[in-house]
Protein backbone atom coordinates (compact mmCIF):
# COMPACT_ATOMS: atom_id res chain seq x y z
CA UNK A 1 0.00 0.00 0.00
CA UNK A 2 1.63 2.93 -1.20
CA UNK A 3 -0.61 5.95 0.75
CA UNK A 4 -3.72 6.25 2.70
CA UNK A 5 -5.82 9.55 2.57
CA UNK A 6 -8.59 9.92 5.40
CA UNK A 7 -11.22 12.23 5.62
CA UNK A 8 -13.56 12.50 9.19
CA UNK A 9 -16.55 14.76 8.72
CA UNK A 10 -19.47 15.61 10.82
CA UNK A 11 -22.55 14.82 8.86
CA UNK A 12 -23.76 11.51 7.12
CA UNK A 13 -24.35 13.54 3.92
CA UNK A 14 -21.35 15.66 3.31
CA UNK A 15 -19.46 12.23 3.55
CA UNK A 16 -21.10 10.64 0.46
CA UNK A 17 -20.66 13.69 -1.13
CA UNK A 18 -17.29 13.66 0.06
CA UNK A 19 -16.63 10.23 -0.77
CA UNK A 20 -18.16 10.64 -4.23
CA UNK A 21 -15.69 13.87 -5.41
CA UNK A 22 -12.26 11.38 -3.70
CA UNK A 23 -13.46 8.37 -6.51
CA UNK A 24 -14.02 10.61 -8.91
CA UNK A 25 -11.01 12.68 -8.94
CA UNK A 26 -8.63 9.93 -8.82
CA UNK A 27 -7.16 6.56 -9.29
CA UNK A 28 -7.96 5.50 -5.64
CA UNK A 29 -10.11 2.29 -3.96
CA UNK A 30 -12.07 3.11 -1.05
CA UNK A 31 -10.52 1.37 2.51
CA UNK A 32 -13.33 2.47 4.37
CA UNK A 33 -16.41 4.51 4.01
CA UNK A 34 -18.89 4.51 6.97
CA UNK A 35 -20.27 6.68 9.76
CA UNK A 36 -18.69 6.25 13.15
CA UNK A 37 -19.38 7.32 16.89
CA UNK A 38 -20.92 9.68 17.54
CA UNK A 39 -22.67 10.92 13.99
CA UNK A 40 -19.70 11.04 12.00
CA UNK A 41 -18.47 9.81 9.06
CA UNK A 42 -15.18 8.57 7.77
CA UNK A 43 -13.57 7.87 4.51
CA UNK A 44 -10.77 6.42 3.49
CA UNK A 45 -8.73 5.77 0.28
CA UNK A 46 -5.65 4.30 -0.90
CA UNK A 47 -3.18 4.05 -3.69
CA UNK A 48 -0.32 6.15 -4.74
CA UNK A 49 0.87 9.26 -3.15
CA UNK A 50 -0.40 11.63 -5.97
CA UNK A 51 -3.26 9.88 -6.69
CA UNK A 52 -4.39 9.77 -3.02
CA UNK A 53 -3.38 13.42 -2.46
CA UNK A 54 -5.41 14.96 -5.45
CA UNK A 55 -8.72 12.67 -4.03
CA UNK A 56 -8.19 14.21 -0.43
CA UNK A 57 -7.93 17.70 -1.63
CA UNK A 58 -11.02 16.79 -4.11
CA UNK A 59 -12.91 15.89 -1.23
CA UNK A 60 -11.97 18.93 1.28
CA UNK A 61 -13.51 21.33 -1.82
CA UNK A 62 -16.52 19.18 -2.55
CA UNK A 63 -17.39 20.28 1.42
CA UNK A 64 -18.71 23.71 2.45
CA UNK A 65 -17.98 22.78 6.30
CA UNK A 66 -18.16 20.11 8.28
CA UNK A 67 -14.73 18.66 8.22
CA UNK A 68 -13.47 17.44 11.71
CA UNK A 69 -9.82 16.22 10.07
CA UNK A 70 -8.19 14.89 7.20
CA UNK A 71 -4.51 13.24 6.39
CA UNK A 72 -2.37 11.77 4.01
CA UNK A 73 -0.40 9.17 5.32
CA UNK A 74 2.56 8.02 2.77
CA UNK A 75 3.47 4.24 3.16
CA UNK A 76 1.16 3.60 5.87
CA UNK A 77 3.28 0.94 8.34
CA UNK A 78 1.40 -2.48 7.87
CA UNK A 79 0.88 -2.70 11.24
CA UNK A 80 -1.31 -0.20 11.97
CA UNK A 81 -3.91 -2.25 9.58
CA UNK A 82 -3.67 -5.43 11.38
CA UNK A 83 -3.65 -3.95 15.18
CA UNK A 84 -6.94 -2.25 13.45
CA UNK A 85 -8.38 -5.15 12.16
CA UNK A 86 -7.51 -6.72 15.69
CA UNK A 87 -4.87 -9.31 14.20
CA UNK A 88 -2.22 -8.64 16.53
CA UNK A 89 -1.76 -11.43 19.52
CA UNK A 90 0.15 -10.66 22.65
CA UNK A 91 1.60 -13.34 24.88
CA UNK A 92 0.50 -13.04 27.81
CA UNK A 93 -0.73 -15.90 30.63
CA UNK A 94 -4.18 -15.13 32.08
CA UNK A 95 -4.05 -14.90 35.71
CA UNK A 96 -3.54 -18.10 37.19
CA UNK A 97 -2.83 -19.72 34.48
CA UNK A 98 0.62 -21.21 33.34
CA UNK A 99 3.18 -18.76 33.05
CA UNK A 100 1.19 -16.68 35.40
CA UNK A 101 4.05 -13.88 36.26
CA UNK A 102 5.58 -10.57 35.42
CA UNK A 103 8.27 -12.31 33.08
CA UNK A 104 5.26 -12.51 30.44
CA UNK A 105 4.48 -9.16 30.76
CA UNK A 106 5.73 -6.27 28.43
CA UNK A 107 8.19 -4.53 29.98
CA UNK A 108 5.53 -1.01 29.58
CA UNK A 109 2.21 -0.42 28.16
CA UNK A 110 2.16 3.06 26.02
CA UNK A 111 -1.35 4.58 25.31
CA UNK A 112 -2.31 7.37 23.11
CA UNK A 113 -5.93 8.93 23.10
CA UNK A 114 -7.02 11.24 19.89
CA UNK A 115 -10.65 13.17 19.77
CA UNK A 116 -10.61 12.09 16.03
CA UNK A 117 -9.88 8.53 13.78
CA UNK A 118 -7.66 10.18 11.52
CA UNK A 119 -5.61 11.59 13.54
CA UNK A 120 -5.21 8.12 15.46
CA UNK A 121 -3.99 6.86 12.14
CA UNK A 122 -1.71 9.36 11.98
CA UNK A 123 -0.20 8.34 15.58
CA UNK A 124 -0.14 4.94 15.29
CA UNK A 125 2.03 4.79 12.06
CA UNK A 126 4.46 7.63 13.70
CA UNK A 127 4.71 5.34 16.69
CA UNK A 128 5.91 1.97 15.04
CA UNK A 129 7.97 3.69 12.85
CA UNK A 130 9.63 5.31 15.64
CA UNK A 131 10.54 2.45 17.84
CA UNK A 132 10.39 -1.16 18.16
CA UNK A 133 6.99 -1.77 19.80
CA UNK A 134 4.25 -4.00 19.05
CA UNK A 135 1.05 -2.02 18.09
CA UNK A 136 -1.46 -4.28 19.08
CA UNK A 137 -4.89 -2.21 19.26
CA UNK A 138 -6.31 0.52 17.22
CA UNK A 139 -9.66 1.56 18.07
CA UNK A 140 -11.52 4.27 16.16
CA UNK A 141 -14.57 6.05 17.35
CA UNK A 142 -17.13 3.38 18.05
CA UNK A 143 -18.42 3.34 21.61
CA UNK A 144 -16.14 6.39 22.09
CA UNK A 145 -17.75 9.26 21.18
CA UNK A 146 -15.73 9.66 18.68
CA UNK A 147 -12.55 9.89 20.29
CA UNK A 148 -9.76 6.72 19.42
CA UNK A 149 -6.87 4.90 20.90
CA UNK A 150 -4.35 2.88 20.65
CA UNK A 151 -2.12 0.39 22.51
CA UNK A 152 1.71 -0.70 22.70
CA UNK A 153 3.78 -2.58 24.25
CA UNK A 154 7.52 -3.01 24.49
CA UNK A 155 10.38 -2.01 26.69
CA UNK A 156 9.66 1.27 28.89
CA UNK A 157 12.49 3.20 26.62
CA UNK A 158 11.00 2.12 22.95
CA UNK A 159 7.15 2.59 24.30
CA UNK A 160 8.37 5.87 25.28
CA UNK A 161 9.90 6.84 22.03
CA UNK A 162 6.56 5.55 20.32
CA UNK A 163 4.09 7.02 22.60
CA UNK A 164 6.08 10.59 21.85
CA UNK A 165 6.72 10.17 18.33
CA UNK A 166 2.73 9.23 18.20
CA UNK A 167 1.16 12.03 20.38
CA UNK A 168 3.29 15.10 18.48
CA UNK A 169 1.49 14.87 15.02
CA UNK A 170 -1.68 15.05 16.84
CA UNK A 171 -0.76 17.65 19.75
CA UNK A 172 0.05 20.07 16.77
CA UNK A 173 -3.40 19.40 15.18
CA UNK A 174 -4.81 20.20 19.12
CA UNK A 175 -6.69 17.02 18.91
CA UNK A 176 -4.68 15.10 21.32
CA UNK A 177 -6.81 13.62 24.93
CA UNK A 178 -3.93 11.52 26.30
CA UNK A 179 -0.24 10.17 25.78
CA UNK A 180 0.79 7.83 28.37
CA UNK A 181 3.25 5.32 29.51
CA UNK A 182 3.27 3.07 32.14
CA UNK A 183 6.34 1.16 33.18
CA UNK A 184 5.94 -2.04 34.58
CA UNK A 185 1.48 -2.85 33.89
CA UNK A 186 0.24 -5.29 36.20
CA UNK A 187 -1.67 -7.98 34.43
CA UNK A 188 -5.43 -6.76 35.38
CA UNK A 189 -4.47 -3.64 32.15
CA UNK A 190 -4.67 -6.46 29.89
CA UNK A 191 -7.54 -8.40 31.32
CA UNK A 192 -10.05 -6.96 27.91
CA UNK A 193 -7.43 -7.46 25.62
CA UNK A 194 -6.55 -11.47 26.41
C-alpha cells in the first residue's frame, strides 16, 4: 500500500458527497467509508501518493464545512492495519494460568488517546515507525464518542519513544486527549485485551 488519505466529517451527507468527489477525482479504492461514533463519518482511500493526495484535496472542496480532520499518510506501516483489524496477539498468561508472572508481561504499556480517527492513524504509524513496539490495538470512534486509541507494548524506553513520536502529530493538530506510559502494567491492564 503505497498511501492512505482519510477524511472525518461531521454529517452523514457531506461524507457521500465527500466520498463521491475522492473516486471521482482519482485513481484511488475506497478502505473504508462509513459513519462512526458519535454521527460522524469517515472515509478512506488508498493508492499512490499523488493519486491519493489529489482525491483528499477533491474531497476537502466538494465540502462547504463540516470537516473534523483529514490526512495523508505516505506508506502507511502495515501494522497499523492489522492492530486495526484486531490481528495482533500478545503473549500473555491469564491470571492463574501457566506462566502466570511478570516475566510474560511487556516490559511497559504506552497509550495514546485522539478526539478524532484520523488523527489516530496518523499516531499509530508515527509510533511503530519510531521504535520497536508492538502495536497491538487501534480503536476508532465506536463506543467512544468519537474519540480513538491505541495500545503498545515493548520495553519502557522504545514505548516511550513511540508514545512521543505518536502524540506530536496530533498535539500540533490540538486534537490530542492523552499520551501515556506506564512502566511495569500489572496484568489486570490487559484483562479486555486477552
Amino acid at each position: 500500500m503505497e498511501a492512505v488519505g482519510i477524511i472525518e466529517l461531521t454529517s452523514v451527507g457531506l461524507g457521500y458527497a465527500a466520498s463521491d468527489a475522492m473516486l471521482k477525482a482519482a485513481d484511488v479504492r475506497v478502505v473504508i467509508a462509513r459513519t462512526i461514533c458519535s454521527g460522524k463519518y469517515i472515509v478512506a482511500v488508498t493508492g499512490a501518493v499523488a493519486e491519493v493526495q489529489a482525491a483528499v484535496d477533491a474531497g476537502m472542496a466538494r465540502i462547504p464545512e463540516g470537516l473534523i480532520d483529514h490526512a495523508v499518510i505516505p506508506r502507511i506501516a502495515p501494522a497499523v492495519f492489522k492492530a486495526l483489524g484486531q490481528g495482533v496477539e500478545l503473549r500473555i498468561s491469564p491470571a492463574g494460568g501457566p506462566g502466570d508472572d511478570a516475566a510474560d508481561l511487556p516490559k511497559a504499556l504506552g497509550v495514546v488517546e485522539t478526539f478524532s480517527a484520523t488523527s489516530m492513524l496518523e499516531a499509530a504509524d508515527a509510533a511503530v515507525k519510531a521504535a520497536a513496539v508492538t502495536l497491538f490495538r487501534v480503536h476508532l470512534a465506536m463506543a467512544l464518542g468519537g474519540k480513538a486509541y491505541m495500545l503498545l507494548a515493548g520495553s519502557v524506553a522504545d514505548v516511550q519513544a513511540a508514545v512521543d513520536a505518536g502524540a506530536a502529530p496530533v498535539r500540533a493538530k490540538g486534537l490530542l486527549v492523552s499520551a501515556v506510559t506506564i512502566p511495569g502494567p500489572t496484568r489486570e491492564l490487559f484483562s479486555e485485551y486477552i
